[in-house]
C-alpha atoms as a PDB file:
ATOM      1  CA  UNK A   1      47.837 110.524-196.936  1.00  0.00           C
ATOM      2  CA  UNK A   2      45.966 106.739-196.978  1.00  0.00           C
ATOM      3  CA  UNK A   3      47.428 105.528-193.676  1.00  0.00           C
ATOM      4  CA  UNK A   4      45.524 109.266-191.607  1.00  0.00           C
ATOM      5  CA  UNK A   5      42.290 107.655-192.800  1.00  0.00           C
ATOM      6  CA  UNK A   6      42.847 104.031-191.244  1.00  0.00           C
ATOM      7  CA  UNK A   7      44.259 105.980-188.063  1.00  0.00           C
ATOM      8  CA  UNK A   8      40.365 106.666-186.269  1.00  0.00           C
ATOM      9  CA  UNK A   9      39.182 106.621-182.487  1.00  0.00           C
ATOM     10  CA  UNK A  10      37.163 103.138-183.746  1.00  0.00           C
ATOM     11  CA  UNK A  11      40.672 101.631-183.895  1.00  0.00           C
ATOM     12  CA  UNK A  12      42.181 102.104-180.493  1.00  0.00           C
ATOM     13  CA  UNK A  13      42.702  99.483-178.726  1.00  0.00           C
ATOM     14  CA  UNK A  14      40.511  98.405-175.942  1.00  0.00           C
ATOM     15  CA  UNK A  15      41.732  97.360-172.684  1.00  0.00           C
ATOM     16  CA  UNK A  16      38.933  95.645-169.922  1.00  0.00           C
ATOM     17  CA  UNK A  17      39.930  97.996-167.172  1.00  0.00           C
ATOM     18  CA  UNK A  18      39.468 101.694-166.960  1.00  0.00           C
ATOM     19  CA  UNK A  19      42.457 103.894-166.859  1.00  0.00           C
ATOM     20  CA  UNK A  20      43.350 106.620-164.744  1.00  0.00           C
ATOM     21  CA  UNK A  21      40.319 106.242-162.033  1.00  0.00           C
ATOM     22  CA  UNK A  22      41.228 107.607-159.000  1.00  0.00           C
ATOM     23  CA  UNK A  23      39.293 106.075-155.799  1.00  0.00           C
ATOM     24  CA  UNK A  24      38.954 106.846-152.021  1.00  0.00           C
ATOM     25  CA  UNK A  25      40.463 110.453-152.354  1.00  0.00           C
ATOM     26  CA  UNK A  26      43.658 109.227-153.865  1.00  0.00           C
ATOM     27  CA  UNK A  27      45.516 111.737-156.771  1.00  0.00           C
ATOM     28  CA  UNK A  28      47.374 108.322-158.067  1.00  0.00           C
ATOM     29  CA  UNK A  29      46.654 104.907-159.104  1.00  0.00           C
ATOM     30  CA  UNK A  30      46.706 101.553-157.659  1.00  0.00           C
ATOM     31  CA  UNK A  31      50.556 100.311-158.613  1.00  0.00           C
ATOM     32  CA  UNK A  32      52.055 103.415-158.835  1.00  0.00           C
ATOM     33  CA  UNK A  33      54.534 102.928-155.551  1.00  0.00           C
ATOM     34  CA  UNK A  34      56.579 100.183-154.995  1.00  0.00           C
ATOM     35  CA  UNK A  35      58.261  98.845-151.755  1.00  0.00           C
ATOM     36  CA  UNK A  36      59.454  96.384-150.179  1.00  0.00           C
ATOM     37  CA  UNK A  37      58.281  93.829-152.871  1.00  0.00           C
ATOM     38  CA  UNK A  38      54.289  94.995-152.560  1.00  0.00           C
ATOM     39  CA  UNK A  39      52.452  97.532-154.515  1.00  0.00           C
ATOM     40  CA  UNK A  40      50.790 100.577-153.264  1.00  0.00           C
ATOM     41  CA  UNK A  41      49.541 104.246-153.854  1.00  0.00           C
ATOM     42  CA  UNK A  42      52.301 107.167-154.829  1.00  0.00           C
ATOM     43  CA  UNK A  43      50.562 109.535-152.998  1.00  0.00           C
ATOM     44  CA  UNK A  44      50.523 108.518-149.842  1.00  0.00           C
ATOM     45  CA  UNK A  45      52.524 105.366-149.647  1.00  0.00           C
ATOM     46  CA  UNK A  46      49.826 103.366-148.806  1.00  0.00           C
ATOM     47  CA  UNK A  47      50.065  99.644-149.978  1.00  0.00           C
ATOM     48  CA  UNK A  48      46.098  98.638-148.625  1.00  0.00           C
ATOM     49  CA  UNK A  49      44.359  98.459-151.836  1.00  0.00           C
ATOM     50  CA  UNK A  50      41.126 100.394-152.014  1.00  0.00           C
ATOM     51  CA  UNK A  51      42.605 101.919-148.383  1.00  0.00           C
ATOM     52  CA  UNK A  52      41.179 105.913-148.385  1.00  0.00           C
ATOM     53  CA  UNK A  53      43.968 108.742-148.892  1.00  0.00           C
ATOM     54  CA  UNK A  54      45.348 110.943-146.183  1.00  0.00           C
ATOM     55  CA  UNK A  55      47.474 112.449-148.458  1.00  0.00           C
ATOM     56  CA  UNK A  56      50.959 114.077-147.335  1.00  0.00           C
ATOM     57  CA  UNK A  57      49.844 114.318-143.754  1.00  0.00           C
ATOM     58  CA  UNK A  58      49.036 110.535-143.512  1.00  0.00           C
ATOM     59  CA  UNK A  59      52.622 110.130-144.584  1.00  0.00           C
ATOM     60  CA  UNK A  60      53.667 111.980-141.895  1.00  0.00           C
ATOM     61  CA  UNK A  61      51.354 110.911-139.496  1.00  0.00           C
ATOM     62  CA  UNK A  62      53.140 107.232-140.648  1.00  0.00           C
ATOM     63  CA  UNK A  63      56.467 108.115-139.866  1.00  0.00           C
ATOM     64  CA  UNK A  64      56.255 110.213-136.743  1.00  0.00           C
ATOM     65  CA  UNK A  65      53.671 106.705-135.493  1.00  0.00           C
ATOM     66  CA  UNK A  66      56.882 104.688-137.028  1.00  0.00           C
ATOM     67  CA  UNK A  67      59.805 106.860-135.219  1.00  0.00           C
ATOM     68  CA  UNK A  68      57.348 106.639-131.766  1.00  0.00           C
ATOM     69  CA  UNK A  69      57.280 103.167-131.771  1.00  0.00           C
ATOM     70  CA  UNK A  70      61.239 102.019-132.405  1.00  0.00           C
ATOM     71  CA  UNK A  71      61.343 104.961-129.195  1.00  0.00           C
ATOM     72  CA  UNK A  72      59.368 103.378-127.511  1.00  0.00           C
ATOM     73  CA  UNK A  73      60.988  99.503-128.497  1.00  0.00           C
ATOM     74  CA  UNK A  74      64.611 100.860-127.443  1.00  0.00           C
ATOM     75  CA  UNK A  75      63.252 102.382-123.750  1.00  0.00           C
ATOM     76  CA  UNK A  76      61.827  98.918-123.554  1.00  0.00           C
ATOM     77  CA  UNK A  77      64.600  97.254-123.884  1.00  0.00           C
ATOM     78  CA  UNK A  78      66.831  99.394-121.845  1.00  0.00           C
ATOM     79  CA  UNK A  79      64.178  99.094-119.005  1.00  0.00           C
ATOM     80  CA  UNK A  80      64.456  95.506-119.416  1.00  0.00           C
ATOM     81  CA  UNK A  81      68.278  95.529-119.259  1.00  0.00           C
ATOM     82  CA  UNK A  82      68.246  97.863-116.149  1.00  0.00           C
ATOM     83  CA  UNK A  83      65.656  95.194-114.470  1.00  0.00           C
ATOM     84  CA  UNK A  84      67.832  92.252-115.263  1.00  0.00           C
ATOM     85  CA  UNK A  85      71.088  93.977-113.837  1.00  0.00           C
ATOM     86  CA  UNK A  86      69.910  94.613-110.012  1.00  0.00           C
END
């Protein structure tokens, strides 16, 4: 049983950044979500870094604000047809 006595906690390795700290109300970690080619929080989607949490209901919040706004892009446009055809 030599190699359990060269295995202590002196031996880890030691990284220069602190794992697992979770900031600003977030239950995740900077780089755990990836879209669209940037990186972001898991937990809410969020891809400002150091941005503060909303959690699930930011997400939602986010997509309902998304789904308003191509809504609102589309009567736009068919305002803008309607205008152009009189």
């Amino acid at each position: 049983m030599l190699w359990r006595s060269c295995v202590t906690q002196e031996n880890k390795a030691r990284s220069r950044y602190e794992e697992d700290v979770y900031v600003n109300n977030h239950t995740s970690v900077w780089g755990s979500y990836w879209r669209d080619g940037t990186w972001g929080y898991a937990c809410c989607h969020q891809t400002t870094k150091n941005s503060y949490c909303l959690g699930k209901a930011g997400t939602q919040v986010k997509q309902e604000v998304a789904e308003q706004m191509i809504a609102n892009m589309e009567a736009k446009a068919a305002e803008d047809a309607a205008a152009l055809q009189k």
